[in-house]
C-alpha atoms as a PDB file:
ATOM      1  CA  UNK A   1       0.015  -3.465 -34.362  1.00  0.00           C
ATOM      2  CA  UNK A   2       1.101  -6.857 -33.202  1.00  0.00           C
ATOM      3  CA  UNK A   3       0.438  -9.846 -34.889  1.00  0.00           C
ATOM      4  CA  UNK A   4      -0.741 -12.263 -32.469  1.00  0.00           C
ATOM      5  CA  UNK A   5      -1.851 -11.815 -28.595  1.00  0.00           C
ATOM      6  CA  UNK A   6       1.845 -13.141 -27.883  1.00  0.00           C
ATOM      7  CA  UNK A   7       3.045 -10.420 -29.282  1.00  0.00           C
ATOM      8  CA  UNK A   8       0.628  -7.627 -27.276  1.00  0.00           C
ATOM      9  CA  UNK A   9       1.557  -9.219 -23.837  1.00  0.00           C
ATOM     10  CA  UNK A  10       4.945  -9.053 -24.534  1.00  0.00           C
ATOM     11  CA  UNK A  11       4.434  -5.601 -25.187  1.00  0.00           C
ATOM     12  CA  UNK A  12       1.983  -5.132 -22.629  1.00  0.00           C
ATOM     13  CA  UNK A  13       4.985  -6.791 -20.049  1.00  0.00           C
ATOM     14  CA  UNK A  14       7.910  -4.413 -21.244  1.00  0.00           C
ATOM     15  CA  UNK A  15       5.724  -1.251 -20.181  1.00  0.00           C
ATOM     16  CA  UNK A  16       4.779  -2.742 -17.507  1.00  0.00           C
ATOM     17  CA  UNK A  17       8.476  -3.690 -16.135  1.00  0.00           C
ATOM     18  CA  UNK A  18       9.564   0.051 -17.535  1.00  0.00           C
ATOM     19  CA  UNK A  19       7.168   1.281 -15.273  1.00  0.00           C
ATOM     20  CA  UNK A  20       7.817  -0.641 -12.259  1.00  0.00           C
ATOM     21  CA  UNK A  21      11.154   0.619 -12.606  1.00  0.00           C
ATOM     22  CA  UNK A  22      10.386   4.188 -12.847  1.00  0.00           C
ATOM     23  CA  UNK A  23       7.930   4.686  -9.716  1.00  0.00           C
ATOM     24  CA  UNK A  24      10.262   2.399  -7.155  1.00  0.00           C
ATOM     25  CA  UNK A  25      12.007   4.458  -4.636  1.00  0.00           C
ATOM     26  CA  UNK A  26      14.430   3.904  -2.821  1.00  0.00           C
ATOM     27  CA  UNK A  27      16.380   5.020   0.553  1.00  0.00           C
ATOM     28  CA  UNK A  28      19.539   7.142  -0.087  1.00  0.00           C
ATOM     29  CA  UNK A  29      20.848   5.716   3.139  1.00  0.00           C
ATOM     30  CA  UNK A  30      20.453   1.679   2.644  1.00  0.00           C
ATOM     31  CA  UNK A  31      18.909   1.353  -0.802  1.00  0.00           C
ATOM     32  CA  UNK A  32      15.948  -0.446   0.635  1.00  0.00           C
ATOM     33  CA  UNK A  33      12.749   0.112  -1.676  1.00  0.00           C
ATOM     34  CA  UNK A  34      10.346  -0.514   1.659  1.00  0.00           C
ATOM     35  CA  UNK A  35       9.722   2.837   1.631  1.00  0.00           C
ATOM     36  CA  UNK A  36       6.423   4.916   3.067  1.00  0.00           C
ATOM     37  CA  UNK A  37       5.550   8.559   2.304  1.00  0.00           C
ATOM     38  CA  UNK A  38       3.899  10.770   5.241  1.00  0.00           C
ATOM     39  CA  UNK A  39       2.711  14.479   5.240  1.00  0.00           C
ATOM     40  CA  UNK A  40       4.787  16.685   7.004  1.00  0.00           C
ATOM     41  CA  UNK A  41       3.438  19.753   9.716  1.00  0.00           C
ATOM     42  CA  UNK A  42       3.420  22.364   7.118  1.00  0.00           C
ATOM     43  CA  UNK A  43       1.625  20.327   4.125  1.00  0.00           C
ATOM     44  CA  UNK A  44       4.777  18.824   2.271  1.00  0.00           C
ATOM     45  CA  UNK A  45       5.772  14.845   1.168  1.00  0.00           C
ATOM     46  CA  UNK A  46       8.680  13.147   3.433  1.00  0.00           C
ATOM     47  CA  UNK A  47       9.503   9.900   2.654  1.00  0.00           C
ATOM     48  CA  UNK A  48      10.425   7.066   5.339  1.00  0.00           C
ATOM     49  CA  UNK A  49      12.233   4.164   5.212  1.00  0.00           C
ATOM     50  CA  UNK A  50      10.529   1.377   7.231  1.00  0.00           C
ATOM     51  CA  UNK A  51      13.867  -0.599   7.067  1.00  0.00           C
ATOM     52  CA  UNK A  52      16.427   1.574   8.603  1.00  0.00           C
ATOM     53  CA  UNK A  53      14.266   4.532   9.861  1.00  0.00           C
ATOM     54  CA  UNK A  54      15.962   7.167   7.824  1.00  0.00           C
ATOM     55  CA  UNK A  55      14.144   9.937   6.845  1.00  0.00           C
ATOM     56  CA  UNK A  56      14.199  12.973   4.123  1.00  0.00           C
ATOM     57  CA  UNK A  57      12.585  15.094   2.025  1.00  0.00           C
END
């Protein structure tokens, strides 16, 4: 348990930053994180980059 309310939003920051890391995804092609995911004809998750256009699965 942290001693002071310092202390907690440090805590509170580190998951938070772990986190961020963890759910960014990024385009195999250019590495650009400006990334959007659509449904696909038979039910399944593509992804598309809205920088470059690339596209996968």
């Amino acid at each position: 348990m942290p001693a002071s309310i310092l202390e907690e939003v440090d805590d509170l920051l580190d998951v938070a930053q772990t986190c961020r890391r963890a759910t960014l995804l990024g385009c195999p092609s250019c590495g650009s994180v400006h990334v959007a995911q659509v449904l696909g004809d038979n039910g399944g998750i593509s992804y598309v980059c809205t920088a470059c256009g690339h596209s996968w699965s």
